[in-house]
C-alpha atoms as a PDB file:
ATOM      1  CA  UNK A   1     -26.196  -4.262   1.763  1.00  0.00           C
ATOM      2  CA  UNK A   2     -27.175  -1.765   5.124  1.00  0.00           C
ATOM      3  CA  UNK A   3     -29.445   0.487   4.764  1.00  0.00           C
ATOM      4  CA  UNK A   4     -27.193   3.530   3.964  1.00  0.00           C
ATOM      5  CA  UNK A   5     -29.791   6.241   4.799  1.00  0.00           C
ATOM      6  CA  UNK A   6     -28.148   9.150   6.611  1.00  0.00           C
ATOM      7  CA  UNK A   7     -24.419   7.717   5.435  1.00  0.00           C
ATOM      8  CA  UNK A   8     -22.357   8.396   2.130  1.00  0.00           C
ATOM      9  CA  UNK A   9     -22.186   5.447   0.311  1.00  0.00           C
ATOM     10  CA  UNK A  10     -20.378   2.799   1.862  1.00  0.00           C
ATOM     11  CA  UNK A  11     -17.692   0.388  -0.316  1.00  0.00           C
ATOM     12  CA  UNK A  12     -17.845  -3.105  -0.473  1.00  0.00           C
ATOM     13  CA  UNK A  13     -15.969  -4.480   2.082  1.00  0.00           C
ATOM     14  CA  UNK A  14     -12.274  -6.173   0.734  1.00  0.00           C
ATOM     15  CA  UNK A  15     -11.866  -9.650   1.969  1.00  0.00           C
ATOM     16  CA  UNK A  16      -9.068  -9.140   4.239  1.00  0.00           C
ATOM     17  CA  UNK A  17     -11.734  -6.728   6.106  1.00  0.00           C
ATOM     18  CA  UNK A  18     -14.165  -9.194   5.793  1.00  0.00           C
ATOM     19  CA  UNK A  19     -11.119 -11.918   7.316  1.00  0.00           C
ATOM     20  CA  UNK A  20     -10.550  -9.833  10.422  1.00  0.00           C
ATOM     21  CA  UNK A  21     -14.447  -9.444  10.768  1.00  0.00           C
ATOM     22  CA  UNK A  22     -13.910 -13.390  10.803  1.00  0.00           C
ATOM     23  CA  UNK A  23     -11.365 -13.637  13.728  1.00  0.00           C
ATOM     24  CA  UNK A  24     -13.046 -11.134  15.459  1.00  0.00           C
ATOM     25  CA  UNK A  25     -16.319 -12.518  15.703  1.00  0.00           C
ATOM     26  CA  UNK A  26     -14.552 -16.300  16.344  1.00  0.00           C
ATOM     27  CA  UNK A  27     -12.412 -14.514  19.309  1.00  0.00           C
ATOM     28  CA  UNK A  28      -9.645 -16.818  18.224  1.00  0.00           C
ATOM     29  CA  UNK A  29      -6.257 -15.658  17.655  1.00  0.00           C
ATOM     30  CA  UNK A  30      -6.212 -18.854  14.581  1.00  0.00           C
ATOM     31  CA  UNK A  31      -8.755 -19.995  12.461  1.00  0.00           C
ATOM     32  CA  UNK A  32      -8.320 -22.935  10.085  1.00  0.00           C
ATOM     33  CA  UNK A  33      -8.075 -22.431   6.023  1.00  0.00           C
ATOM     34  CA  UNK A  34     -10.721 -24.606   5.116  1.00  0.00           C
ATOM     35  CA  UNK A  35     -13.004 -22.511   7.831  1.00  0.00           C
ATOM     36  CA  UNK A  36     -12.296 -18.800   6.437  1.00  0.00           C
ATOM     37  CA  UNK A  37     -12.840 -20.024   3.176  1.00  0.00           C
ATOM     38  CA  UNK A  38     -16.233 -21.492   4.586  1.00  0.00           C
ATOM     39  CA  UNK A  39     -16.932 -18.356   6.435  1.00  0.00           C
ATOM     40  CA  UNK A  40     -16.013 -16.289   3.355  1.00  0.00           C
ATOM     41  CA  UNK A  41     -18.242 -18.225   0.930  1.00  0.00           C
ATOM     42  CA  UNK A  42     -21.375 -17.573   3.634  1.00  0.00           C
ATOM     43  CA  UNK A  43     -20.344 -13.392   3.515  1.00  0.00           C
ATOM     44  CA  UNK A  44     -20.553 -13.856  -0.908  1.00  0.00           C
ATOM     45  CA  UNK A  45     -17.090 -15.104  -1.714  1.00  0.00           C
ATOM     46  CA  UNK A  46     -15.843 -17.123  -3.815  1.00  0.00           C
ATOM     47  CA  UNK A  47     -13.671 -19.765  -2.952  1.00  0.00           C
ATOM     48  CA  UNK A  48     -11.110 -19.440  -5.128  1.00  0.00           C
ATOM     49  CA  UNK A  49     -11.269 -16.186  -4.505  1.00  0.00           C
ATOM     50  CA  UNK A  50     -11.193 -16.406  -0.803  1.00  0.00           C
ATOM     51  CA  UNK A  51      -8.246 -18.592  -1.491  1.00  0.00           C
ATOM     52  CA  UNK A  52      -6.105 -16.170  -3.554  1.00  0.00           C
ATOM     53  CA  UNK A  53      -6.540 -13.578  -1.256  1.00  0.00           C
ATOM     54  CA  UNK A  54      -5.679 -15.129   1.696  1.00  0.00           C
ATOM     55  CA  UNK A  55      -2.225 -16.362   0.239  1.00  0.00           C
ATOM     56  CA  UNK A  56      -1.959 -12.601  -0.916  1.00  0.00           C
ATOM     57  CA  UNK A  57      -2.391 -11.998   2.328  1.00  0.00           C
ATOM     58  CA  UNK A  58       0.574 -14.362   3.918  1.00  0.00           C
ATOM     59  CA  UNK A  59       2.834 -13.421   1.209  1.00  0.00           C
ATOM     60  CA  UNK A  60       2.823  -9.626   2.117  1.00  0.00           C
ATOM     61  CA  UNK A  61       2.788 -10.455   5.818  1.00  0.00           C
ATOM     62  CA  UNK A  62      -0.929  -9.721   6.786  1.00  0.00           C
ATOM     63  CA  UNK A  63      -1.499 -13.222   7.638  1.00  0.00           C
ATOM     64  CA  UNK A  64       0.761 -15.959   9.190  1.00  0.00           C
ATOM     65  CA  UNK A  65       0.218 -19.716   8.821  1.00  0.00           C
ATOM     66  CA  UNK A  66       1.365 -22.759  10.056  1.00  0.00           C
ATOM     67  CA  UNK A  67       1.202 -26.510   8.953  1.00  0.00           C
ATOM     68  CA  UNK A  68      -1.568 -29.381  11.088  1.00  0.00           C
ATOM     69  CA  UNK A  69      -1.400 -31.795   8.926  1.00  0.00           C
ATOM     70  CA  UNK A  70      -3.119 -31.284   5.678  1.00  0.00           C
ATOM     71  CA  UNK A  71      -4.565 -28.102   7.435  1.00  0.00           C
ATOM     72  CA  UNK A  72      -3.220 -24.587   7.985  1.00  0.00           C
ATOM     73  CA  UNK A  73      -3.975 -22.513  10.814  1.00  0.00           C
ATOM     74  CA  UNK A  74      -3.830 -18.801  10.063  1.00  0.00           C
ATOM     75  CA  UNK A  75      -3.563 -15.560  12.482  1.00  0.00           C
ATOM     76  CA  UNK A  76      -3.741 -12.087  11.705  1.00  0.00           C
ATOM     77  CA  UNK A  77      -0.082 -10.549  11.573  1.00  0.00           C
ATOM     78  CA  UNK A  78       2.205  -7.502  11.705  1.00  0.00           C
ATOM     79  CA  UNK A  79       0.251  -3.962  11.728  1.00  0.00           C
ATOM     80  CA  UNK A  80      -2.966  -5.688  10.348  1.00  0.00           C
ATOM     81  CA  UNK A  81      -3.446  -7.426  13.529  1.00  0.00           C
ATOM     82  CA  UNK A  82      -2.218  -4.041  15.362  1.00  0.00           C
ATOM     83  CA  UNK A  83      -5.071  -2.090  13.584  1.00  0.00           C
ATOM     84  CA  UNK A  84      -7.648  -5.095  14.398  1.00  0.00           C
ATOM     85  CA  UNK A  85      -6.850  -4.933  17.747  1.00  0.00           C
ATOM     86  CA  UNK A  86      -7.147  -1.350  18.357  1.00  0.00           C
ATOM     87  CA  UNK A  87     -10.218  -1.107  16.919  1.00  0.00           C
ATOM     88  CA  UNK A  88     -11.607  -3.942  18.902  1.00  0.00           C
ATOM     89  CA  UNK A  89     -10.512  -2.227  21.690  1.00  0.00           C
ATOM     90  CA  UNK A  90     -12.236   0.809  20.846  1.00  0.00           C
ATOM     91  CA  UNK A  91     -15.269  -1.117  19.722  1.00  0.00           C
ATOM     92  CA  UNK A  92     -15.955  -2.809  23.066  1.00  0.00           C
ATOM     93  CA  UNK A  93     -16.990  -1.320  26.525  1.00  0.00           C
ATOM     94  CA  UNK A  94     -14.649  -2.012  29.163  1.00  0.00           C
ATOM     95  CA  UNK A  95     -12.058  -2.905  27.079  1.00  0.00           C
ATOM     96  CA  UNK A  96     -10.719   0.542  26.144  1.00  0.00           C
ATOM     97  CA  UNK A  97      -6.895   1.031  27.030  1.00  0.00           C
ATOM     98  CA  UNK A  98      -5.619   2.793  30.356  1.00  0.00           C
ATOM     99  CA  UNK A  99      -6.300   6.489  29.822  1.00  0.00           C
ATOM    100  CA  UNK A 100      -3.445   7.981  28.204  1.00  0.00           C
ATOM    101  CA  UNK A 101      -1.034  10.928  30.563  1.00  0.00           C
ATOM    102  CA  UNK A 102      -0.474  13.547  28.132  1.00  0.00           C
ATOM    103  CA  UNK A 103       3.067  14.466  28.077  1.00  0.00           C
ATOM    104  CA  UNK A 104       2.673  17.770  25.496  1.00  0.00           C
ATOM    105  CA  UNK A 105       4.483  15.786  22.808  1.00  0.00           C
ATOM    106  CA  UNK A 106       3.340  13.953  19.912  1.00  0.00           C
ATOM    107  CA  UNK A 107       5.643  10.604  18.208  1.00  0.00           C
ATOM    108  CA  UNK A 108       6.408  11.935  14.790  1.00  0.00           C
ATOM    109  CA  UNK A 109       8.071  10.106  11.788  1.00  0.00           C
ATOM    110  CA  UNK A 110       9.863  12.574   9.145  1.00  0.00           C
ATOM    111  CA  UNK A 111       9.941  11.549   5.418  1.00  0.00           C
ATOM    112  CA  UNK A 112      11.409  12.126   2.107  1.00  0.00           C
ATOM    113  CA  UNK A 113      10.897   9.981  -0.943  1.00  0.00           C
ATOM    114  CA  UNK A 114      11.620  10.605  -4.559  1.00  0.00           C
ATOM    115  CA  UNK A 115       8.130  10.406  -6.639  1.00  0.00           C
ATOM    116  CA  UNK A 116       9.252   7.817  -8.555  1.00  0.00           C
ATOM    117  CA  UNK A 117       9.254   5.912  -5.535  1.00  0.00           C
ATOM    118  CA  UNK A 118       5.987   7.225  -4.506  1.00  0.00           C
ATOM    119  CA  UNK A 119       4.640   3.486  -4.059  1.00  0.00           C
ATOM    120  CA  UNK A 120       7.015   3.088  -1.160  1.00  0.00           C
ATOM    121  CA  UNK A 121       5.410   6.213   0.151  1.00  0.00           C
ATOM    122  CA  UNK A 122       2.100   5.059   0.099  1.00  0.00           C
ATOM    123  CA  UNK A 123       2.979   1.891   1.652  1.00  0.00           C
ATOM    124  CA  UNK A 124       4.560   3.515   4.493  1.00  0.00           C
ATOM    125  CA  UNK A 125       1.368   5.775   4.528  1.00  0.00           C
ATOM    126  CA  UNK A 126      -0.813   2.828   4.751  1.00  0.00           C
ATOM    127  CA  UNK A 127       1.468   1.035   7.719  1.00  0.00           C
ATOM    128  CA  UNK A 128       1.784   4.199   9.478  1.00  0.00           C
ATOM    129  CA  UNK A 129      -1.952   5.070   9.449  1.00  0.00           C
ATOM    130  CA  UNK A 130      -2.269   1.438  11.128  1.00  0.00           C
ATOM    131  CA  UNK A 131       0.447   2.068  13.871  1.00  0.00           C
ATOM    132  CA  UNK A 132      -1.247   4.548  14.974  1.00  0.00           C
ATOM    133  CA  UNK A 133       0.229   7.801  12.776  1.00  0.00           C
ATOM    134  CA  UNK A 134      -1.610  10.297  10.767  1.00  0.00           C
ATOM    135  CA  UNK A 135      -0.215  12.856   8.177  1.00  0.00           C
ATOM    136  CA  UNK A 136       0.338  16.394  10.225  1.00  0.00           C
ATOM    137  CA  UNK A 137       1.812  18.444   6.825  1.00  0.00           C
ATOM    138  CA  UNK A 138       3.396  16.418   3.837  1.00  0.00           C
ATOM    139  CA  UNK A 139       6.028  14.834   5.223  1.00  0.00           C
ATOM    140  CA  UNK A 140       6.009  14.447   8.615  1.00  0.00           C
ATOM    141  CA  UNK A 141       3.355  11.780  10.381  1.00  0.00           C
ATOM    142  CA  UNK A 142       2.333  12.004  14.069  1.00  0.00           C
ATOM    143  CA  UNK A 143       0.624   9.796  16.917  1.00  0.00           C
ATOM    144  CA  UNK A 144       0.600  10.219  20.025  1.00  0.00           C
ATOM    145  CA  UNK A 145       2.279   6.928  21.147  1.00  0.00           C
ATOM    146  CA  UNK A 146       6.051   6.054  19.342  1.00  0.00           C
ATOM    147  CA  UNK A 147       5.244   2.985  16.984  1.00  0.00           C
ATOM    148  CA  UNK A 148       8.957   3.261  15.307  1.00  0.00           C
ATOM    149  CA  UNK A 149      10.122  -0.054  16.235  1.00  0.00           C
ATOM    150  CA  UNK A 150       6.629  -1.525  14.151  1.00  0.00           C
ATOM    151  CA  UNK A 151       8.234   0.809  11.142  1.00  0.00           C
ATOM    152  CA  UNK A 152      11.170  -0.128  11.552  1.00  0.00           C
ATOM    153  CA  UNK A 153      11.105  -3.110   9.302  1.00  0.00           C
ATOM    154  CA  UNK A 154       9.413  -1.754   6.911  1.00  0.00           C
ATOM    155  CA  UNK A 155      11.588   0.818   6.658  1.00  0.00           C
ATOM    156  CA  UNK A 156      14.888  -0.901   6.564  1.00  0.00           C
ATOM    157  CA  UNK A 157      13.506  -2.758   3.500  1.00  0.00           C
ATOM    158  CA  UNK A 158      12.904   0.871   1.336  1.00  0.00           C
ATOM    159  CA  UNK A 159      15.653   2.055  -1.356  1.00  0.00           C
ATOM    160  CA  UNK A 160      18.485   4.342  -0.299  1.00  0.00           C
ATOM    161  CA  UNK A 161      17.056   7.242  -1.619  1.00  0.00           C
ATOM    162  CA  UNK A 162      14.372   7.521   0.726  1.00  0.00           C
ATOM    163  CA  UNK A 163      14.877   9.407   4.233  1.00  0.00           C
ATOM    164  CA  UNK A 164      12.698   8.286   6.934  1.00  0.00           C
ATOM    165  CA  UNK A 165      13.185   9.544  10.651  1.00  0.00           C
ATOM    166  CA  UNK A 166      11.877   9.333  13.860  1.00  0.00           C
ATOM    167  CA  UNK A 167      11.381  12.374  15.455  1.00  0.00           C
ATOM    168  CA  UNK A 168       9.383  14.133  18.521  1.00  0.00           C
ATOM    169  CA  UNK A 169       7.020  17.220  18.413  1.00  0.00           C
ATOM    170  CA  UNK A 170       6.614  19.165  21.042  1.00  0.00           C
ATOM    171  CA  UNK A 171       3.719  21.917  21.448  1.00  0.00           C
ATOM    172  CA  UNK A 172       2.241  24.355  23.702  1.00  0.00           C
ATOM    173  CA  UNK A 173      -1.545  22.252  25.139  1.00  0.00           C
ATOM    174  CA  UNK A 174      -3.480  25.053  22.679  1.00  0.00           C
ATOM    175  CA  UNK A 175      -1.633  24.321  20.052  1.00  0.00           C
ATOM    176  CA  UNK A 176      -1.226  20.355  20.258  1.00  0.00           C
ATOM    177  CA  UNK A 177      -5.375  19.940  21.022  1.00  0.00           C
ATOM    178  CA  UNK A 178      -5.606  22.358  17.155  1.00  0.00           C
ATOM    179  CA  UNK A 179      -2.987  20.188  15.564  1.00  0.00           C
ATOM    180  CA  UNK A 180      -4.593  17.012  16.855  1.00  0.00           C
ATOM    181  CA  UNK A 181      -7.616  18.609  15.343  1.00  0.00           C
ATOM    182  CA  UNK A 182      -6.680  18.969  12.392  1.00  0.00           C
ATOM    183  CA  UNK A 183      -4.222  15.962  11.770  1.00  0.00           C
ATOM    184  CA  UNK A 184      -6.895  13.772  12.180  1.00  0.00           C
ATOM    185  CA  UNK A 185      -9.851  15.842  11.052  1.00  0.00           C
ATOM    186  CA  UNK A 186     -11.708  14.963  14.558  1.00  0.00           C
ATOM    187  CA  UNK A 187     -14.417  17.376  13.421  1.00  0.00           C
ATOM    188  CA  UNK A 188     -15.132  15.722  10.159  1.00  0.00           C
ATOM    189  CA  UNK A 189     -14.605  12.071  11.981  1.00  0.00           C
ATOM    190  CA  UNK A 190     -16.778  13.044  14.648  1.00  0.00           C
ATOM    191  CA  UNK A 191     -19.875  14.184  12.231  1.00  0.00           C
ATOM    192  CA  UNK A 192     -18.911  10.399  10.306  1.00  0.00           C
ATOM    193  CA  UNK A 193     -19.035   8.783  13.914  1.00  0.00           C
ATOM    194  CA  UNK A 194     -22.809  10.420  14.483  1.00  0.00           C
ATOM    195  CA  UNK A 195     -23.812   9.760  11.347  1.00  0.00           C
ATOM    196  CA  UNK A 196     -22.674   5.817  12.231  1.00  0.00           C
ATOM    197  CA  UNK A 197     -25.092   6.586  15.635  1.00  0.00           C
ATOM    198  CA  UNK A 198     -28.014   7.680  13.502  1.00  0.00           C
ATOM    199  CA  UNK A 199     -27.889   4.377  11.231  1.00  0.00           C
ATOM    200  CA  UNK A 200     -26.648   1.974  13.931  1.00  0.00           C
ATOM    201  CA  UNK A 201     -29.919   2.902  16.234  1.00  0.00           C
ATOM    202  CA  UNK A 202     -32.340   2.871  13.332  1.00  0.00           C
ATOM    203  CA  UNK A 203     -30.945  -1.274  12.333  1.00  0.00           C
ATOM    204  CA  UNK A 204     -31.372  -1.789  15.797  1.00  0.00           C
ATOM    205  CA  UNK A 205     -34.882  -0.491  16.572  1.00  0.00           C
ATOM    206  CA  UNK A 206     -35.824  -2.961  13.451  1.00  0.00           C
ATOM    207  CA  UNK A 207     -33.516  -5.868  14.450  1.00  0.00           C
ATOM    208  CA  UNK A 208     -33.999  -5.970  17.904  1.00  0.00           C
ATOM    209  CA  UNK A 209     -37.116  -9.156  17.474  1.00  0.00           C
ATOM    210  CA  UNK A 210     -35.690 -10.402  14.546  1.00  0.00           C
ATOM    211  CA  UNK A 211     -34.153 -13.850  14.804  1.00  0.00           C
ATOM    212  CA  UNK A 212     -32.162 -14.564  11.957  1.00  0.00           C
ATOM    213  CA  UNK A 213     -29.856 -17.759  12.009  1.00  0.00           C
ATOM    214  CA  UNK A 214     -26.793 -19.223  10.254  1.00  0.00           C
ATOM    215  CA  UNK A 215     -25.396 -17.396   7.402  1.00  0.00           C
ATOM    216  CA  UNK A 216     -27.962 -14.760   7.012  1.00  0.00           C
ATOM    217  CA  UNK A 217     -27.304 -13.719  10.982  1.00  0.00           C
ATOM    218  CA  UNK A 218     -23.560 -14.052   9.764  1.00  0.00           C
ATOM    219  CA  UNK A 219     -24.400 -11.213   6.710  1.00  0.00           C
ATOM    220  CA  UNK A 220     -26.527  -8.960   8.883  1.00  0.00           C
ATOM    221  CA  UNK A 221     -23.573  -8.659  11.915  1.00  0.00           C
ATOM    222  CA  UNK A 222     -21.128  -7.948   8.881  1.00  0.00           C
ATOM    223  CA  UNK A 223     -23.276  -5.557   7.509  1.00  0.00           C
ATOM    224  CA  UNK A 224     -23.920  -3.414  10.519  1.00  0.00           C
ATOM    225  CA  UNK A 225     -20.458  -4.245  11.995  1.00  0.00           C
ATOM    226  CA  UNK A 226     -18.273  -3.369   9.343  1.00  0.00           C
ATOM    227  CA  UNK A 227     -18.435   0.601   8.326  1.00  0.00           C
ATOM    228  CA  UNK A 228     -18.206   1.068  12.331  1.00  0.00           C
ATOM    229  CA  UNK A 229     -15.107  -1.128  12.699  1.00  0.00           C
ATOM    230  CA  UNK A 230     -13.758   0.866   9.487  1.00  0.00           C
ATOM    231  CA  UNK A 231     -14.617   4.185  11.386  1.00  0.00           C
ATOM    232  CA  UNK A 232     -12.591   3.195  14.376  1.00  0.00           C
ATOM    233  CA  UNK A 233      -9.695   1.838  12.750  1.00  0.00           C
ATOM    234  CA  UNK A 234      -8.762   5.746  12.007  1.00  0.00           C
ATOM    235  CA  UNK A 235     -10.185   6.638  15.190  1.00  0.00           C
ATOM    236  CA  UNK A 236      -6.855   7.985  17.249  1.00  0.00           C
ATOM    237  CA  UNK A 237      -6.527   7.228  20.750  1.00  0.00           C
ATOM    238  CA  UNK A 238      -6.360  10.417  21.830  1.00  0.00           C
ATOM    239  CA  UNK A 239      -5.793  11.334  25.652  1.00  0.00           C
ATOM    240  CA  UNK A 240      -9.292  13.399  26.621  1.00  0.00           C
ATOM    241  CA  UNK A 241      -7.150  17.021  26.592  1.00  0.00           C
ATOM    242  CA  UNK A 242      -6.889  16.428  22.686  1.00  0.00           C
ATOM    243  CA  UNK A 243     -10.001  15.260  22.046  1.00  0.00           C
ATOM    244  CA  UNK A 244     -13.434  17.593  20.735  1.00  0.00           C
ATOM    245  CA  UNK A 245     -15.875  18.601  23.030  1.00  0.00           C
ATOM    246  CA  UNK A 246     -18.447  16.595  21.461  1.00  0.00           C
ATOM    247  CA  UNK A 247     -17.453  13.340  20.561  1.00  0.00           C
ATOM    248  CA  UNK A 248     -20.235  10.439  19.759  1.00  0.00           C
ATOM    249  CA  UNK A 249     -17.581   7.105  19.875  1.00  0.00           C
ATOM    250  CA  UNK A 250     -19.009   6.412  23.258  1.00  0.00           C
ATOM    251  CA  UNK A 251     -22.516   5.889  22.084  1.00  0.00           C
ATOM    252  CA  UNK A 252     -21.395   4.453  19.040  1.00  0.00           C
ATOM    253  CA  UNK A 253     -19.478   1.443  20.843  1.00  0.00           C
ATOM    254  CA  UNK A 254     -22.545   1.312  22.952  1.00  0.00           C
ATOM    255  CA  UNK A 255     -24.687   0.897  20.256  1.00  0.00           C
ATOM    256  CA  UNK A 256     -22.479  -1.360  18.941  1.00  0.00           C
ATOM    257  CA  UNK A 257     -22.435  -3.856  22.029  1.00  0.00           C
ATOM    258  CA  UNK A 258     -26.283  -3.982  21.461  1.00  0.00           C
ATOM    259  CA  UNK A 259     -25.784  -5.298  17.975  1.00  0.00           C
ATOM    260  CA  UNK A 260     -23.499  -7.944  19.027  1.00  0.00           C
ATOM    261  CA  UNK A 261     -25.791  -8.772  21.740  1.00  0.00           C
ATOM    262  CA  UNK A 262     -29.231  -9.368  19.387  1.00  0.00           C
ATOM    263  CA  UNK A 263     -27.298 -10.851  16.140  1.00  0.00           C
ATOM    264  CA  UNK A 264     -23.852 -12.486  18.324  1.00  0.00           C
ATOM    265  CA  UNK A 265     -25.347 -15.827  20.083  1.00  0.00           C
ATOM    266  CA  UNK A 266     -26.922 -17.000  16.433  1.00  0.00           C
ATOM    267  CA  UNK A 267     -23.572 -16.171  14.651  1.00  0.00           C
ATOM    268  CA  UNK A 268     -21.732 -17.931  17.571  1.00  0.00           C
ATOM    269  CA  UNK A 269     -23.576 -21.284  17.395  1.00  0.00           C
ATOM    270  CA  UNK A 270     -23.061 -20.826  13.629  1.00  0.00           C
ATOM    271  CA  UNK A 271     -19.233 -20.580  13.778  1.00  0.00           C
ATOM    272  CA  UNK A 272     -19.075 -23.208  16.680  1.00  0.00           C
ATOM    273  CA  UNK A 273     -20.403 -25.684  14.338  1.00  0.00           C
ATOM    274  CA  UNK A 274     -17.682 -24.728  11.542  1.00  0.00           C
ATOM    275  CA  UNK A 275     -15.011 -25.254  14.144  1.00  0.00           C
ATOM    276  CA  UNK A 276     -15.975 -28.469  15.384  1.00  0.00           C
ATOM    277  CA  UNK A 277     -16.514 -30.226  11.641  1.00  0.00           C
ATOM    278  CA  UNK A 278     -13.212 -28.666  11.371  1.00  0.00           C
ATOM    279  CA  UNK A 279     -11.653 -30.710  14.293  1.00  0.00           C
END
């Protein structure tokens, strides 16, 4: 495991992390089955379990597959592939989106669900959170870009007796920059993201002449990649009028691109080599 010094304690990642960590570092939008299983058995996982989880995965809609032969190609799916992508996005210089125009109104989704039915609830938490959203006061969930058509379906599936509604919020610029502040706990995020800058340079200074190969190159980029990819997941993409005056996700993601570039080529030639006993 990373060296945790300066960070709470870290949990171990879940496989379908540890899967997108897997496309991402392939930059493939499919991988084959018997190669994330592979992949997964180098990062410590089984292969049965590997295998259960990623049919867990297809059956709730995480993953896709499709049929070559006696081999199936999987891609990431639905708002698990929306979450990987933004926080690739985020995670990579010169890939961040156009900056956003702030219009002085925030997308909002309005909820009511019985507590018996409070596992539809946190489902809908748990999509929303990935499409962007974040919870404003109990009830009501804002972003700053409308995702409602990526609810939708999601939605449409949940029993009668739960109200969910799209909805726009419109504030005075004071009041939306303290609301963004406190929706998403920027403050608290922030101290996380420089606490993430503190570790990430440390690994660095000690990796930067190491030359670690195969599986053990594939380990180290997981273990420095991961709790920063998990960071940026909930990081919002705030326009810059809603955003803290201090904010350390630029150094992170710069700090980041320097892991990739000491640790990426060896894990590269190691996944080229899956891929082509794979073809």
């Amino acid at each position: 495991m990373p060296d945790q010094r300066g960070l709470p304690p870290q949990r171990a990642p879940s496989i379908p992390s540890l899967v997108s960590f897997l496309f991402g570092i392939a930059e493939r939008e499919s991988l084959p089955g018997p190669v994330l299983v592979a992949l997964l058995a180098d990062l410590g996982i089984s292969s049965a379990a590997a295998r259960s989880a990623i049919a867990r995965m297809r059956a709730s809609g995480k993953l896709t597959g499709i049929r070559r032969g006696r081999v199936t190609d999987y891609s990431l799916a639905g708002l698990t592939a929306s979450g990987f992508r933004h926080a690739r996005i985020l995670g990579h210089p010169g890939q961040e989106p156009a900056e956003r125009v702030w219009q002085g109104e925030f997308a909002g989704i309005l909820y009511s669900v019985p507590e018996r039915l409070r596992s539809h609830r946190d489902r809908l938490r748990v999509e929303a959170l990935l499409a962007g959203y974040t919870t404003l006061r109990p009830g009501l969930l804002i972003g700053v870009a409308d995702q409602w058509d990526a609810l939708e379906p999601l939605v449409s599936t949940m029993p009668a007796a739960i109200r969910v509604y799209p909805v726009t919020l419109r504030l005075h610029p004071a009041q939306a920059r303290s609301a963004a502040a406190e929706a998403w706990e920027l403050e608290s995020l922030d101290r996380h993201l420089c606490r993430l800058v503190t570790w990430l340079r440390s690994a660095l200074d000690r990796d930067r002449d190491r030359r670690l190969t195969g599986p053990v190159a594939l380990r180290r980029l997981a273990e420095l990649t991961l709790p920063v990819y998990r960071a940026l997941v909930v990081v919002p993409p705030l326009p810059p009028e809603l955003l803290p005056d201090r904010w350390c996700q630029p150094e992170l993601v710069e700090l980041l691109g320097a892991i990739h570039e000491v640790h990426g080529p060896p894990v590269q030639q190691h996944l080229r080599a899956f891929l082509a006993a794979a073809h």
